[in-house]
C-alpha atoms as a PDB file:
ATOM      1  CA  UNK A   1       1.302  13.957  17.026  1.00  0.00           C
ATOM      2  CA  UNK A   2      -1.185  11.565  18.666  1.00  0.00           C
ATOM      3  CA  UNK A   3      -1.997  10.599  14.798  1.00  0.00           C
ATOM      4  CA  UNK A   4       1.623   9.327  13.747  1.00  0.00           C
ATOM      5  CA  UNK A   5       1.885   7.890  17.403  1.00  0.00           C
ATOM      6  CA  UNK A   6      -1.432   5.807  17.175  1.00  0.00           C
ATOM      7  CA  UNK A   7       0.042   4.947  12.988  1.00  0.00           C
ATOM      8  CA  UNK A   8       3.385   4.123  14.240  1.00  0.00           C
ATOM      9  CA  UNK A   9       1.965   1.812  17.234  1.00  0.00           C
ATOM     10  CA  UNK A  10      -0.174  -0.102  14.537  1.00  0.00           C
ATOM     11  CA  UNK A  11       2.586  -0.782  11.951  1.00  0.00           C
ATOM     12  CA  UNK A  12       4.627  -2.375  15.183  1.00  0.00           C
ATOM     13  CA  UNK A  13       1.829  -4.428  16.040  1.00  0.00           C
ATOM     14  CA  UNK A  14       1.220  -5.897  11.999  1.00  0.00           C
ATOM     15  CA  UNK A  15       4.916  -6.467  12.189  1.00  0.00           C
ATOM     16  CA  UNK A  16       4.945  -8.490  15.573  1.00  0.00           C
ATOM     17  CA  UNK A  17       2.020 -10.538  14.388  1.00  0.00           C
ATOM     18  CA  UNK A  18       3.103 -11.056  10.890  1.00  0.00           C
ATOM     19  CA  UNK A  19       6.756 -12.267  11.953  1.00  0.00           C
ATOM     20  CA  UNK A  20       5.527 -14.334  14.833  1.00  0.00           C
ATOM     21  CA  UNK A  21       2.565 -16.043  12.552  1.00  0.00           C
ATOM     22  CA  UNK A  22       5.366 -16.719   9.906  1.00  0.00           C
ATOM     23  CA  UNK A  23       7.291 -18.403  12.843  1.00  0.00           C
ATOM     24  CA  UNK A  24       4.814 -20.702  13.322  1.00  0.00           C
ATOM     25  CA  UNK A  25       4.318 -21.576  10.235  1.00  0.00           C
ATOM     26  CA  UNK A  26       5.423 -24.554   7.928  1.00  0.00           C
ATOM     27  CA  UNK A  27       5.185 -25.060   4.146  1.00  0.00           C
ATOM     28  CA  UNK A  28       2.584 -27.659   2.820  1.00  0.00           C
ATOM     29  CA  UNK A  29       3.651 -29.333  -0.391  1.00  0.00           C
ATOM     30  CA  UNK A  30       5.470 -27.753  -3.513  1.00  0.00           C
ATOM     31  CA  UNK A  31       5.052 -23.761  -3.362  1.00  0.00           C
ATOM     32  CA  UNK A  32       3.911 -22.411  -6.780  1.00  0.00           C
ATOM     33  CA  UNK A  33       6.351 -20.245  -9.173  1.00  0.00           C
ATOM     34  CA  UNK A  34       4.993 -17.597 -10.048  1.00  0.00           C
ATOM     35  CA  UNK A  35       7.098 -14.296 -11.791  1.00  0.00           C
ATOM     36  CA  UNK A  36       4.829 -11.773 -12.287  1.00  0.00           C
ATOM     37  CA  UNK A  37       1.323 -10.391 -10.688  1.00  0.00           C
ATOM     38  CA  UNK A  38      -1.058  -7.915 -12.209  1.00  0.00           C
ATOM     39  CA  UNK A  39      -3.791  -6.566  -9.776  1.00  0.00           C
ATOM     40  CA  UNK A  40      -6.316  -4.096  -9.142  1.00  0.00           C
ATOM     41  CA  UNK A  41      -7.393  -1.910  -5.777  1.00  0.00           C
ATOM     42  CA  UNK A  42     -10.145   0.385  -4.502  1.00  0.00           C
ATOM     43  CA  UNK A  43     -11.021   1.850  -1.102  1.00  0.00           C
ATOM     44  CA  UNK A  44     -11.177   4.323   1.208  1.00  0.00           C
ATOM     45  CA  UNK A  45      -8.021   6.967   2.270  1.00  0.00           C
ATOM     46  CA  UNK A  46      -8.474   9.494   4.679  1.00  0.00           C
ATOM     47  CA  UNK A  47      -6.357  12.296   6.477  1.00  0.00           C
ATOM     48  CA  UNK A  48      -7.132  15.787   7.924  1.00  0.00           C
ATOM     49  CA  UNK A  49      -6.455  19.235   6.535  1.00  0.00           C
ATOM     50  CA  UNK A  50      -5.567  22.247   8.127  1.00  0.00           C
ATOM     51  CA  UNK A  51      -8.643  24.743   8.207  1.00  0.00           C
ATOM     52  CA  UNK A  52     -10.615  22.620   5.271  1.00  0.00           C
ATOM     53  CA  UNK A  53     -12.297  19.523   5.872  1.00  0.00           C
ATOM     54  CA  UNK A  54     -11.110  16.098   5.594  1.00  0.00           C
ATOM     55  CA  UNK A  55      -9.068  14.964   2.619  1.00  0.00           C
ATOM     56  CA  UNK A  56     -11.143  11.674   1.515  1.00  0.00           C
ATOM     57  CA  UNK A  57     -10.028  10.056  -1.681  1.00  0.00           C
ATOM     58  CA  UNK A  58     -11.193   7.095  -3.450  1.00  0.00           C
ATOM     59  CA  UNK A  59      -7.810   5.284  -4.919  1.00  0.00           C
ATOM     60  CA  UNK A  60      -7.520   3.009  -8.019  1.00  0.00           C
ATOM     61  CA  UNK A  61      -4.608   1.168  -8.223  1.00  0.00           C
ATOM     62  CA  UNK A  62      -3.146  -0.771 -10.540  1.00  0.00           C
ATOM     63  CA  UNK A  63      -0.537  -3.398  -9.942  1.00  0.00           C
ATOM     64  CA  UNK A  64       2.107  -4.974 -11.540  1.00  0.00           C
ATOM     65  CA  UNK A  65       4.437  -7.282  -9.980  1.00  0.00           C
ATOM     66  CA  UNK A  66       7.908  -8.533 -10.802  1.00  0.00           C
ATOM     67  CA  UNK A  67       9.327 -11.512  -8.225  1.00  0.00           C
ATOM     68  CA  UNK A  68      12.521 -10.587  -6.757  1.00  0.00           C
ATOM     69  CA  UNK A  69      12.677 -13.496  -4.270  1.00  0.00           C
ATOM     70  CA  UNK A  70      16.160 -14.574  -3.788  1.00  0.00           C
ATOM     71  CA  UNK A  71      16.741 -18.277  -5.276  1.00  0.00           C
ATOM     72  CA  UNK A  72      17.494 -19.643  -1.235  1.00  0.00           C
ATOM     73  CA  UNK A  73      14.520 -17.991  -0.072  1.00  0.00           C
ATOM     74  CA  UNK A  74      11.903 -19.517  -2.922  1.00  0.00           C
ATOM     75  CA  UNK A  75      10.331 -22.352  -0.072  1.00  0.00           C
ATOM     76  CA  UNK A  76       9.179 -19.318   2.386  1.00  0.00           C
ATOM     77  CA  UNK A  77       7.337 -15.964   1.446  1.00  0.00           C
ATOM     78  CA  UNK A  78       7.785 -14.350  -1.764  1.00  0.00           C
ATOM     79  CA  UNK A  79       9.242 -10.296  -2.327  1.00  0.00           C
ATOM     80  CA  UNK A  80       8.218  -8.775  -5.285  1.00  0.00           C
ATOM     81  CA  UNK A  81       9.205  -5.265  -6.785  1.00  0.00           C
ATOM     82  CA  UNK A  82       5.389  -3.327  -8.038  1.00  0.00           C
ATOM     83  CA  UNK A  83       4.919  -0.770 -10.513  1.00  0.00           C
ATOM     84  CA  UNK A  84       1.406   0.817  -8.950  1.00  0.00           C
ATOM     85  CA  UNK A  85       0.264   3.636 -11.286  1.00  0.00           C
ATOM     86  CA  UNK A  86      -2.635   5.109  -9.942  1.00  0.00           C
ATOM     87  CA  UNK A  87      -5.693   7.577 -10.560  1.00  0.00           C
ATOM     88  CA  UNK A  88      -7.248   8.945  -7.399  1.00  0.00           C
ATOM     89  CA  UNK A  89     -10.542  10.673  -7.250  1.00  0.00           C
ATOM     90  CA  UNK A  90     -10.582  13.174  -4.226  1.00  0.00           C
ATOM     91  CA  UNK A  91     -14.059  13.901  -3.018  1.00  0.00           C
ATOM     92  CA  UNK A  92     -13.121  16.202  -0.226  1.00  0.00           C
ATOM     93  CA  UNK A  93     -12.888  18.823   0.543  1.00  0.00           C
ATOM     94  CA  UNK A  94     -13.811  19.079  -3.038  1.00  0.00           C
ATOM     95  CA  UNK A  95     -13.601  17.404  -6.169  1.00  0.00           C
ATOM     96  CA  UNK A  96     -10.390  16.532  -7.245  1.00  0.00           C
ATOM     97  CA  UNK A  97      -7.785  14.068  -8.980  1.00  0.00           C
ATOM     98  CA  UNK A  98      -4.431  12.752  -8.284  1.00  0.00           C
ATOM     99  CA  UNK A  99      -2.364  10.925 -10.586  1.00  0.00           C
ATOM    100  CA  UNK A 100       0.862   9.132  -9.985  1.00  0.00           C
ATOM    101  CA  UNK A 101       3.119   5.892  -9.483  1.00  0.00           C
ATOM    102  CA  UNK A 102       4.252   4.303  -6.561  1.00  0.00           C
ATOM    103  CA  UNK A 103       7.319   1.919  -6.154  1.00  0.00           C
ATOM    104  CA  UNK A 104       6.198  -0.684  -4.094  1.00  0.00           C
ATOM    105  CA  UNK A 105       8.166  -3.948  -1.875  1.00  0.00           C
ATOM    106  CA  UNK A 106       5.894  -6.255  -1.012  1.00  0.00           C
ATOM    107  CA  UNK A 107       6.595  -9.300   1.089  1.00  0.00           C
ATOM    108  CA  UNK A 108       4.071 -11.814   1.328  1.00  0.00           C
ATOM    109  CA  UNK A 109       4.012 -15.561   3.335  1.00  0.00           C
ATOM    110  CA  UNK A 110       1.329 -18.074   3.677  1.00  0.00           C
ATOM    111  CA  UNK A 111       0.142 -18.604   7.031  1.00  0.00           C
ATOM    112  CA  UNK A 112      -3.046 -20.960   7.047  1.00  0.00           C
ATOM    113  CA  UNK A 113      -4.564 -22.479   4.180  1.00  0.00           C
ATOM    114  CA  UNK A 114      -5.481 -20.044   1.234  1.00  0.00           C
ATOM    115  CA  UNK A 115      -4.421 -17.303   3.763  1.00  0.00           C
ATOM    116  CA  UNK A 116      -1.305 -15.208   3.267  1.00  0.00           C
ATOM    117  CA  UNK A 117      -0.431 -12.400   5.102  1.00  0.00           C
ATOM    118  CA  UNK A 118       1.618  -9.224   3.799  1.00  0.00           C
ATOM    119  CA  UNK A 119       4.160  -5.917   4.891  1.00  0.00           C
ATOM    120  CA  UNK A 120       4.216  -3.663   1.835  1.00  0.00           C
ATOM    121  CA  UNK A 121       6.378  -0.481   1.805  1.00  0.00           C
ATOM    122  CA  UNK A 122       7.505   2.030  -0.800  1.00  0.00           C
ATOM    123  CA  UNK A 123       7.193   5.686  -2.266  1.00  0.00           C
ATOM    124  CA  UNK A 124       6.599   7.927  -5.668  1.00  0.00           C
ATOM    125  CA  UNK A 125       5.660  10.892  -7.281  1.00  0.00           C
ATOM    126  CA  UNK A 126       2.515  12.069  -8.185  1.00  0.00           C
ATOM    127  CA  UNK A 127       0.351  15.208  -9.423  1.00  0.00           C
ATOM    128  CA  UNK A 128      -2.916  16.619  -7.699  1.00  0.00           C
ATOM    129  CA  UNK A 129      -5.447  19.044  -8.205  1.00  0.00           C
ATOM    130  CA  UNK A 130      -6.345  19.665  -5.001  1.00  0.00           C
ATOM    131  CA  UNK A 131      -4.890  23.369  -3.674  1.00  0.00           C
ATOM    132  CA  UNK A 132      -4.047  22.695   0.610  1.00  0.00           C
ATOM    133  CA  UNK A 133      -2.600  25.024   3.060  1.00  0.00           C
ATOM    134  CA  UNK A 134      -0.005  22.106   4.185  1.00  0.00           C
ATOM    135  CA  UNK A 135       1.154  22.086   0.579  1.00  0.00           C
ATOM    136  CA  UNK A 136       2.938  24.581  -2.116  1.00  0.00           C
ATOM    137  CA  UNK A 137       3.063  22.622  -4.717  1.00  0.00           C
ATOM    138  CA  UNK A 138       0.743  20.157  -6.437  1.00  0.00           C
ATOM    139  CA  UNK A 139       3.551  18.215  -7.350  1.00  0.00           C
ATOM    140  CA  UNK A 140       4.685  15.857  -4.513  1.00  0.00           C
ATOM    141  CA  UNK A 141       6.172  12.429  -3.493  1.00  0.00           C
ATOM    142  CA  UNK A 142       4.836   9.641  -1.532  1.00  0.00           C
ATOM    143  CA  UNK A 143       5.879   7.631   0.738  1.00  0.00           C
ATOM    144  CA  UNK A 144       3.559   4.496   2.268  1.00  0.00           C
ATOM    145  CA  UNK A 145       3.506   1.680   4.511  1.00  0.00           C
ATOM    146  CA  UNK A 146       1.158  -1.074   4.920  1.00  0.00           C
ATOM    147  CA  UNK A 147      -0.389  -4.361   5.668  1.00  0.00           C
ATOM    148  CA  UNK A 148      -2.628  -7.145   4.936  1.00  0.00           C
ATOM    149  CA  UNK A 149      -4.125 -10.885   3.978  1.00  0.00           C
ATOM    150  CA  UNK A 150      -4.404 -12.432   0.927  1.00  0.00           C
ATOM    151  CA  UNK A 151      -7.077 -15.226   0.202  1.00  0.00           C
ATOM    152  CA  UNK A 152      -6.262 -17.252  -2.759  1.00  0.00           C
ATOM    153  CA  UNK A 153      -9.775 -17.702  -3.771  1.00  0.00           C
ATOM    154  CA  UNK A 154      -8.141 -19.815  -6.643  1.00  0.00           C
ATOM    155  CA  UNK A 155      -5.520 -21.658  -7.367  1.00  0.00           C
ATOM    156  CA  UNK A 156      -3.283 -18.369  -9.094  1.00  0.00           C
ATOM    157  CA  UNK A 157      -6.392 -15.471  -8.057  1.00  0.00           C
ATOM    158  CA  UNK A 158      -6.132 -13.909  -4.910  1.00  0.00           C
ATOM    159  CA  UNK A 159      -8.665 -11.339  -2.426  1.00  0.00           C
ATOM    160  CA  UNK A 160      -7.103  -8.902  -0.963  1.00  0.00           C
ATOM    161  CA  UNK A 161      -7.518  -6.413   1.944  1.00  0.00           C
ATOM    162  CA  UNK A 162      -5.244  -4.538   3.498  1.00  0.00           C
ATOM    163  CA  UNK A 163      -4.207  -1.037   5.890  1.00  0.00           C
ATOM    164  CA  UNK A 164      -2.302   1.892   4.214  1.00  0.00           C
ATOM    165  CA  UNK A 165      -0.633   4.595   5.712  1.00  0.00           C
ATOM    166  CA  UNK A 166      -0.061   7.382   3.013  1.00  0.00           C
ATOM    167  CA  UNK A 167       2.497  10.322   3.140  1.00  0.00           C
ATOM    168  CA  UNK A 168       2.552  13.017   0.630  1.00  0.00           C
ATOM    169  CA  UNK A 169       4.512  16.132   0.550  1.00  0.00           C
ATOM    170  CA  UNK A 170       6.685  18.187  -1.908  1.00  0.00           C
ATOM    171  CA  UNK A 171      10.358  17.973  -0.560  1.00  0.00           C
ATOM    172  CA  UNK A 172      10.339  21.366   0.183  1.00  0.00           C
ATOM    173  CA  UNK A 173      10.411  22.590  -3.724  1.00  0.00           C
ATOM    174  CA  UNK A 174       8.268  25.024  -2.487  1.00  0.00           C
ATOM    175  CA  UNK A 175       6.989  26.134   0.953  1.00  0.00           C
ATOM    176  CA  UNK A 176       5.053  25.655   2.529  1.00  0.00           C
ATOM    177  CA  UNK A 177       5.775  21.601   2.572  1.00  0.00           C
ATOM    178  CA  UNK A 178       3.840  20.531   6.209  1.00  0.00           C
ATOM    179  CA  UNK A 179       2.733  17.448   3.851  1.00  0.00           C
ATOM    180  CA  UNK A 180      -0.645  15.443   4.015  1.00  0.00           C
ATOM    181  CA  UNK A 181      -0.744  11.911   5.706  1.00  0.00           C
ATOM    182  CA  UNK A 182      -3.523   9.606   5.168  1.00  0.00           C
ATOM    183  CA  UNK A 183      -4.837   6.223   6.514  1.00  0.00           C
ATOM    184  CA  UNK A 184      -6.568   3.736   4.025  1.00  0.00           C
ATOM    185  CA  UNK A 185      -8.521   0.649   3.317  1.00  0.00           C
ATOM    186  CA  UNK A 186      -7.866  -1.500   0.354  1.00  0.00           C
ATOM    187  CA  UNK A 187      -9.880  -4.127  -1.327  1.00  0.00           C
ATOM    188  CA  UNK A 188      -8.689  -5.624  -4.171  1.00  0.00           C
ATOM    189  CA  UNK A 189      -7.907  -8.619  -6.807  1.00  0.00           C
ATOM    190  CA  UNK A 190      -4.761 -10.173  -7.817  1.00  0.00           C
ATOM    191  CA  UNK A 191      -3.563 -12.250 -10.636  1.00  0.00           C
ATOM    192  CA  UNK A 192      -0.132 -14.694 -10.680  1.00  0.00           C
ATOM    193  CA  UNK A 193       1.130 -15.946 -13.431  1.00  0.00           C
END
């Protein structure tokens, strides 16, 4: 409980700071149009099992980006609709895969500079090979939430790092269903074009 408290106090504070940094900020020139965004990330997830030891995985996703920003909207942020297939390698409690896609919004605004700040949300489906007490099934859904900056590096190439909260479980196909929830850290590169 003190877990999802502690998550749920963080993604209220990345909202309040997001939306009041976007308040004070003003557009600087002719935005770029750009439709689509391929990208790449890496890091660190972890969450805790029930009589094993930590689940630690080591994500690779991929990213593909469509932009859904509505026409009136175009001189703020930018939304875009993500494909994000992924391959996980799970190193604990033991060696282990996932595989999967997520269906990710991601809203993104510039705040300072290079510097853009983003709220991503979304779920999917994916497949593991990892056997847990909190799960029947090695089929399950996600569901996610997160945060981050952007640092346009270049003038289309972006850095980006950013907090994930991950939620996997297997909509009670099967029990038991207590479903696994993970924090992360995400590194990554993206592309506009």
């Amino acid at each position: 409980m003190k877990k999802r408290n502690r998550f749920i106090s963080a993604v209220i504070l990345v909202f309040v700071v997001l939306f009041l940094s976007v308040a004070h900020c003003y557009s600087q020139g002719e935005k770029e149009e750009y439709k689509k965004e391929f990208g790449i990330l890496s890091g660190w997830l972890d969450g805790n099992l029930r009589k094993q030891d930590d689940c630690e995985i080591v994500p690779l996703y991929l990213e593909i980006g469509f932009d859904i920003t509505p026409n009136k909207a175009k001189s703020s942020g930018s939304l875009k609709f993500i494909l994000e297939p992924f391959f996980n390698t799970i190193v604990s409690p033991s060696d282990n895969v996932e595989i999967g896609n997520n269906f990710i919004f991601k809203y993104s605004h510039p705040v300072i500079g290079k510097f853009s700040l983003y709220i991503e949300g979304g779920a999917g489906m994916m497949y593991t090979t990892l056997h847990t007490l909190e799960q029947g099934t090695q089929f399950n859904f996600t569901e996610q939430l997160g945060a981050g900056v952007s640092y346009f590096f270049a003038k289309n190439k972006a850095l980006n790092l950013g907090y994930r909260y991950r939620h996997f479980s297997n909509a009670r196909i099967k029990e038991p269903n207590k479903g696994v929830d993970l924090d992360g850290f995400l590194v990554g590169i993206s592309v506009l074009y």
